[in-house]
Protein backbone atom coordinates (compact mmCIF):
# COMPACT_ATOMS: atom_id res chain seq x y z
CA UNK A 1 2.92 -26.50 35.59
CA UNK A 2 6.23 -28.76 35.66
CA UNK A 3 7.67 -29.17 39.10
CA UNK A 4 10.17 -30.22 40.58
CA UNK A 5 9.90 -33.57 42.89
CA UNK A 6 12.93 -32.90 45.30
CA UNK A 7 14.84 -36.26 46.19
CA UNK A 8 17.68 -37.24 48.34
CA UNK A 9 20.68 -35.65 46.12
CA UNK A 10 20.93 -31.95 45.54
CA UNK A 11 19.72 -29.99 42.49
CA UNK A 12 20.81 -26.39 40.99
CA UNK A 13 20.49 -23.57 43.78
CA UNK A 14 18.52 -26.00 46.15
CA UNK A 15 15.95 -24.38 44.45
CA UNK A 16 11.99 -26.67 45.40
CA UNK A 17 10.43 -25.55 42.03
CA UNK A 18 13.34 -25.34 39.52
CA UNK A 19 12.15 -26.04 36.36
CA UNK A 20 14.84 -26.42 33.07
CA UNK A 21 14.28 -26.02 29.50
CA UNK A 22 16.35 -27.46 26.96
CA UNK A 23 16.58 -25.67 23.50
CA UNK A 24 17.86 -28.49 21.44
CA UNK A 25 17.97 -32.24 22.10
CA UNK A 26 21.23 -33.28 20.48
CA UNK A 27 24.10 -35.37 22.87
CA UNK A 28 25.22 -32.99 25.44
CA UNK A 29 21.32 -32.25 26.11
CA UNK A 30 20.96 -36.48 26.77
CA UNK A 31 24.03 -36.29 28.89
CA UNK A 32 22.74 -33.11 30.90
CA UNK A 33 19.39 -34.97 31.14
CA UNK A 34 20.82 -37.88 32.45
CA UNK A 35 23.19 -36.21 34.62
CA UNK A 36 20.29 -34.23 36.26
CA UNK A 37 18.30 -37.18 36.87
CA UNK A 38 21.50 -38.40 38.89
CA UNK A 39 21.20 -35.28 41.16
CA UNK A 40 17.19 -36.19 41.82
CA UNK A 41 15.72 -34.21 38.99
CA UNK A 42 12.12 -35.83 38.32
CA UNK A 43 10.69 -35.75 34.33
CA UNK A 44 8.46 -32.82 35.88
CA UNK A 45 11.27 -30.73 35.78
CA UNK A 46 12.79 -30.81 32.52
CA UNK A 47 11.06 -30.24 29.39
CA UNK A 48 13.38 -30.10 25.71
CA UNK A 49 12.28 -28.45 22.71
CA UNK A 50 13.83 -30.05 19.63
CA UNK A 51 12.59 -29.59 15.83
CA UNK A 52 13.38 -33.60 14.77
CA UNK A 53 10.07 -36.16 15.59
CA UNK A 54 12.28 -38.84 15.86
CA UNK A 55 14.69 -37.21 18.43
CA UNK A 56 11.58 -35.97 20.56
CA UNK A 57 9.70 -39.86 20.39
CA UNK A 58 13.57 -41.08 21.75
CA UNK A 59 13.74 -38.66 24.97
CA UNK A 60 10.27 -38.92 25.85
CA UNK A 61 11.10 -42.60 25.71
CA UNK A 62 13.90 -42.64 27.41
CA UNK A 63 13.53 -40.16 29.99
CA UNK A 64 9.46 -40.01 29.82
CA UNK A 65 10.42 -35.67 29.48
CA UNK A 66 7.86 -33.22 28.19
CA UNK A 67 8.66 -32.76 24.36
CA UNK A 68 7.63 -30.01 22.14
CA UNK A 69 8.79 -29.46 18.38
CA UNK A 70 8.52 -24.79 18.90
CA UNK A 71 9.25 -22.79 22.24
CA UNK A 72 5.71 -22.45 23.35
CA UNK A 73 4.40 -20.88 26.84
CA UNK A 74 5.36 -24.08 29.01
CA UNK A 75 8.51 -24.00 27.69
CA UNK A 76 9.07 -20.11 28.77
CA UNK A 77 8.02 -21.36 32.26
CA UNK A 78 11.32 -22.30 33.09
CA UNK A 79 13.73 -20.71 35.68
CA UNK A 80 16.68 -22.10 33.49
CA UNK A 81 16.76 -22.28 29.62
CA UNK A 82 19.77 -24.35 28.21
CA UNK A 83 20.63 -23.37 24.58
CA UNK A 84 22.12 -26.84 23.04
CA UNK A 85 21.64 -26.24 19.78
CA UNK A 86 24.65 -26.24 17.31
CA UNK A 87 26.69 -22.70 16.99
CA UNK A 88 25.32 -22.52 13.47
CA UNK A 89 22.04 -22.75 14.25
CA UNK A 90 21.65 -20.57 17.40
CA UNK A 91 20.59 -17.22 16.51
CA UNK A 92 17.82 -19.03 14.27
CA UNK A 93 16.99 -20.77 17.84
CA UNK A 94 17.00 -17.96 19.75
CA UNK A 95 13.85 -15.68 17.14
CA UNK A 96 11.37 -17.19 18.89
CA UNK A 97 12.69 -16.18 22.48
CA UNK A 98 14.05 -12.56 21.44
CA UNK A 99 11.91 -10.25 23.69
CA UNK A 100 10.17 -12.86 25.63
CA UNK A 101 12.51 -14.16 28.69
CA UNK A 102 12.67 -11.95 32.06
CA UNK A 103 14.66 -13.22 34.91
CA UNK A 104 15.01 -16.86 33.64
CA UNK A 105 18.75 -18.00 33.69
CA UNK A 106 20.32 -18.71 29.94
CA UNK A 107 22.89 -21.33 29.85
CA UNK A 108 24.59 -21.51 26.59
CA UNK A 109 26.66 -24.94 25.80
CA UNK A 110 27.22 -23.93 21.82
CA UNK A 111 30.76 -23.43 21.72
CA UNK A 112 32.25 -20.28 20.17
CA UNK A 113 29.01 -18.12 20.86
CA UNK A 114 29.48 -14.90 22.99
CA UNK A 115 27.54 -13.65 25.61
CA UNK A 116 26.94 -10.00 23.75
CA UNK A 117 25.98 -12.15 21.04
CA UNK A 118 23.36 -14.42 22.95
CA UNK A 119 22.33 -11.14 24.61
CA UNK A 120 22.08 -9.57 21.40
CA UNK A 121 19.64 -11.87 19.56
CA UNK A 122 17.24 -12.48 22.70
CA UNK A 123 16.66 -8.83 22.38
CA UNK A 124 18.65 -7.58 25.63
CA UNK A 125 18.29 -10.36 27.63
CA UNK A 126 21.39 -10.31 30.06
CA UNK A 127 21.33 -13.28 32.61
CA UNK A 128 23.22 -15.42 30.56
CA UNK A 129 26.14 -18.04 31.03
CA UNK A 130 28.37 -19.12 28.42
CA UNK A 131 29.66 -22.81 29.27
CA UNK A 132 32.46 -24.91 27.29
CA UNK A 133 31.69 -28.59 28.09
CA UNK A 134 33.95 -31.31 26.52
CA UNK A 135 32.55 -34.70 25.24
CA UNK A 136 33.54 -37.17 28.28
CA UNK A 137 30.57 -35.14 29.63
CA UNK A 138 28.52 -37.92 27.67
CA UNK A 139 30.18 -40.41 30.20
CA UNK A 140 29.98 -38.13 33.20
CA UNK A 141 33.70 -36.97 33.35
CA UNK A 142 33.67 -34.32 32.04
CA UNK A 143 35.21 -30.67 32.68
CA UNK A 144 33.33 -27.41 32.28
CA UNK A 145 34.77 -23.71 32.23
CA UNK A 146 31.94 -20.74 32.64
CA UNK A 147 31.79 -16.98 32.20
CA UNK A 148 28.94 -15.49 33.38
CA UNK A 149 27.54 -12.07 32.09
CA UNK A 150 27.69 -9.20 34.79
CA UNK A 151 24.20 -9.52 34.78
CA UNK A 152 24.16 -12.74 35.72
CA UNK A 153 23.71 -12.95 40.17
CA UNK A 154 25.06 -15.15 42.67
CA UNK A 155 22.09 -17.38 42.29
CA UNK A 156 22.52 -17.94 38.70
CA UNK A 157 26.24 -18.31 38.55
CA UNK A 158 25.75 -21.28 41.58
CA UNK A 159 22.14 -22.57 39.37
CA UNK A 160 24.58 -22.71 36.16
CA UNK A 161 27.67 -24.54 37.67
CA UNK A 162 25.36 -26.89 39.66
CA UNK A 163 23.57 -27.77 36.18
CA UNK A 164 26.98 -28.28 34.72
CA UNK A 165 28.58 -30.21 37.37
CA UNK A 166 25.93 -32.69 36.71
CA UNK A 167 28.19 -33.98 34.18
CA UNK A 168 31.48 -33.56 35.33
CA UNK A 169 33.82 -30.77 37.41
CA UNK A 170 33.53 -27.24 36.77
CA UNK A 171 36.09 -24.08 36.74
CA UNK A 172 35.36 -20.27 36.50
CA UNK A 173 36.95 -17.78 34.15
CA UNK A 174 36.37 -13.89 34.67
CA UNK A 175 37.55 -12.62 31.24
CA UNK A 176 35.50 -14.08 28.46
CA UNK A 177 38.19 -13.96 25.88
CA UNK A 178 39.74 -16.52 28.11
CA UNK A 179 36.99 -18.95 26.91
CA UNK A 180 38.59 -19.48 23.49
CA UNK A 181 41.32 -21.02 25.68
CA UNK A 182 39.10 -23.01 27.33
CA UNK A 183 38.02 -24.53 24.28
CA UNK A 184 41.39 -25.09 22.81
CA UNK A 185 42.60 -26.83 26.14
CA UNK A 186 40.07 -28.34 27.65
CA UNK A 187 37.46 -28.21 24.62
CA UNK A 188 39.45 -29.72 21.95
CA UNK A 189 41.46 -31.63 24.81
CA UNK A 190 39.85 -34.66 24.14
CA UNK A 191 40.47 -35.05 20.39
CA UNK A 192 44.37 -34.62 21.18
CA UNK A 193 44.36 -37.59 23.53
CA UNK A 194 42.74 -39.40 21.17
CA UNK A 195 45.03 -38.30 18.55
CA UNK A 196 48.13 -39.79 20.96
CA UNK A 197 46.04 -42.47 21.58
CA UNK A 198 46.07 -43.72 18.02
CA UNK A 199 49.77 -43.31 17.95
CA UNK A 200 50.67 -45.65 21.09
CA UNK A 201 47.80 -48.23 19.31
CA UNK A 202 49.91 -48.22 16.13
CA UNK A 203 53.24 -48.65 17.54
CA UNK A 204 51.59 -51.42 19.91
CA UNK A 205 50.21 -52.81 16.90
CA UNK A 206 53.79 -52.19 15.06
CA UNK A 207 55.25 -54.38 17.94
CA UNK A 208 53.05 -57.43 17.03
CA UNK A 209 49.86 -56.96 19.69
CA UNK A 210 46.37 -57.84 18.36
CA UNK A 211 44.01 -55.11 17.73
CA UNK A 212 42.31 -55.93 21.12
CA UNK A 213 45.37 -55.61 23.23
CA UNK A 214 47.07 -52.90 21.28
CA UNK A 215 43.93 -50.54 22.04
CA UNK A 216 43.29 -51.90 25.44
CA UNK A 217 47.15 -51.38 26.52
CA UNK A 218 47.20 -48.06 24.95
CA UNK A 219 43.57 -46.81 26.96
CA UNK A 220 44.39 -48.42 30.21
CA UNK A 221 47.90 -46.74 30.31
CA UNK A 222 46.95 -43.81 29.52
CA UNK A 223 43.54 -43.48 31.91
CA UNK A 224 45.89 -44.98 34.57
CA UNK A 225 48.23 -42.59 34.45
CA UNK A 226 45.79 -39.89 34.30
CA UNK A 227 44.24 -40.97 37.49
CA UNK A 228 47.89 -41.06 39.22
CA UNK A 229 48.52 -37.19 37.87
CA UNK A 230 44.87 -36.45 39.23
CA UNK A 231 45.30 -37.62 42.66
CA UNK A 232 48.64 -36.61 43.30
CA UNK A 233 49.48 -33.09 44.39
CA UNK A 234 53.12 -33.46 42.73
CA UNK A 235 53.99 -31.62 39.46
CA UNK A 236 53.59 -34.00 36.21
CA UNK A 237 57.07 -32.66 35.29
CA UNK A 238 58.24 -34.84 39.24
CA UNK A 239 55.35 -37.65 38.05
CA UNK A 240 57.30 -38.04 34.56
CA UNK A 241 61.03 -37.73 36.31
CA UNK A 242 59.91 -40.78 38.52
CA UNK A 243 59.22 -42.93 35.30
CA UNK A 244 62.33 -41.48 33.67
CA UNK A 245 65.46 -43.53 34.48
CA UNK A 246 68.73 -42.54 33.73
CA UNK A 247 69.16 -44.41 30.24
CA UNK A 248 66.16 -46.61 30.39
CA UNK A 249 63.37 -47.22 28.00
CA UNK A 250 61.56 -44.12 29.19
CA UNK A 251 64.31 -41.72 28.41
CA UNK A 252 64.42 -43.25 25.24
CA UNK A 253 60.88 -42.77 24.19
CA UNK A 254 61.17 -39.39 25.11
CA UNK A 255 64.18 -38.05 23.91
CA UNK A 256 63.02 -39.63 20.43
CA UNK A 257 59.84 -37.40 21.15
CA UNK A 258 61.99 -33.97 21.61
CA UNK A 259 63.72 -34.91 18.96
CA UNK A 260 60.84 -35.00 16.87
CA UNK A 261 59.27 -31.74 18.50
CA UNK A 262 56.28 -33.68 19.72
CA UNK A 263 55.72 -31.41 22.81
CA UNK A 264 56.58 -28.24 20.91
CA UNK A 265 53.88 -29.24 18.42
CA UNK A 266 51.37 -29.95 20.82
CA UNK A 267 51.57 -26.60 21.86
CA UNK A 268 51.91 -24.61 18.57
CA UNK A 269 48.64 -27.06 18.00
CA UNK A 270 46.97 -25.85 20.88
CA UNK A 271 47.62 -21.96 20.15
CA UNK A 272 46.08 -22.88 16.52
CA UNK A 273 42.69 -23.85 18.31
CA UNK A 274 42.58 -20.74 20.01
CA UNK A 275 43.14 -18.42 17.13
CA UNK A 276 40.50 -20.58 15.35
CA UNK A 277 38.31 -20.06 18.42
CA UNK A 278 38.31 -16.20 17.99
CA UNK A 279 38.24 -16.45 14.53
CA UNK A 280 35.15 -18.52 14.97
CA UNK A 281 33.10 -16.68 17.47
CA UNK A 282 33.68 -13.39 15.25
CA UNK A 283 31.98 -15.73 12.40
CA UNK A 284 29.34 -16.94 14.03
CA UNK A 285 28.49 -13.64 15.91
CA UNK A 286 27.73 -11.84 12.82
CA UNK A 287 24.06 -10.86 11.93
């Protein structure tokens, strides 16, 4: 039986024999993984079961985990089943549990999957919570938002954010269809700084900086001003007035931005994601 060996730091629920089961072994499973072994989760706790040898031989490896290529009867054994398997794939994932689960806790990562349809394909199964991760999770920073089924208790919504805090910080919705939002903001957020990202690199690059210091300018600005915004309790319209001086550089750069409609288009980009994000989950729902 896998248990738990309780350490110093604290775990999901406080709970002395939690044991977790990952359904799929992909990238946000290894950061999960490594995030609960930050927390003082012990190899006894965790178990993964992932299809591809060569991802199995590389977490056992790594992380010295139990490893199994089919959901099998250790596997069910779990108080918290993570489903990290890709959208496309999940209600292929999910035959072999339908019917089988009682009171464990499902934790869905897949983006774009509902909790009627989880619920659905499990055969009825109704303590589930449907997270939206975003990929700095793979570094630890990243930010979470969770809906929890109505069948899901107090226990299970604090086991769930615990588990996802492990990578990052964590925020609650209470309408689901508020979770497509949460994927176009937060979700997709990271693919838009990146996207800005490129642009201050090519204008660095533009203004005669090496590759080297045209990326490292770029990053550094940007995560330093990120970490300003994040510990300061002023609005970032005050934190970009302070940087703004009456016709300086700054006021420069950004009325050549309005001008251009670059916040306007951020936004109109943003809305896109979540109409794709409904238009998505009532794809991938469908039996």
């Amino acid at each position: 039986m896998l248990i738990l060996i309780p350490r110093q730091r604290g775990r999901p629920g406080g709970d002395d024999d939690m044991k977790i089961t990952f359904i799929g072994g992909g990238n946000m499973a290894v950061a999960l993984i490594s995030g609960l072994y930050r927390q003082g989760f012990a190899a006894a706790a965790i178990q993964v079961v992932e299809p591809v040898a060569e991802a199995r031989d590389a977490l056992s490896d790594r992380f010295g985990v139990r490893c199994t290529s089919s959901v099998d009867a250790a596997a069910l054994d779990s108080k918290v089943l993570v489903l990290a398997v890709k959208p496309q794939h999940m209600r292929e994932a999910l035959a072999p549990l339908a019917g089988k689960l009682t009171a464990q806790l499902v934790v869905s990562i897949a983006a774009g999957m509902r909790l009627a349809d989880i619920s659905r394909w499990l055969g009825g199964h109704h303590h589930i919570v449907r997270t939206m991760p975003n990929t700095p999770a793979l570094i630890g920073a990243g930010c979470t938002g969770l809906c929890a089924d109505p069948g899901v208790n107090q226990d299970g919504r604090d086991n769930a954010e615990n588990l996802m805090r492990a990578v990052g910080s964590t925020f609650w919705v209470h309408d689901e269809a508020q979770m497509d939002a949460v994927t176009a903001v937060s979700g997709s957020g990271p693919g838009y700084v990146f996207y800005f990202l490129e642009a201050m690199e090519k204008a660095a690059l533009d203004l005669g900086f090496d590759a080297e210091t045209a990326r490292r300018i770029s990053v550094e600005t940007f995560a330093g001003a990120a970490q300003l915004a994040a510990h300061s309790s002023e609005s970032l319209a005050t934190l970009r007035s302070r940087v703004t001086s009456k016709g300086g550089t700054t006021e420069a750069a950004l009325l050549g931005f309005d001008a251009a409609g670059v916040a306007a288009g951020i936004e109109r980009g943003i809305m896109a994601a979540n109409t794709r994000g409904r238009e998505l989950g009532d794809m991938l729902g469908k039996d």
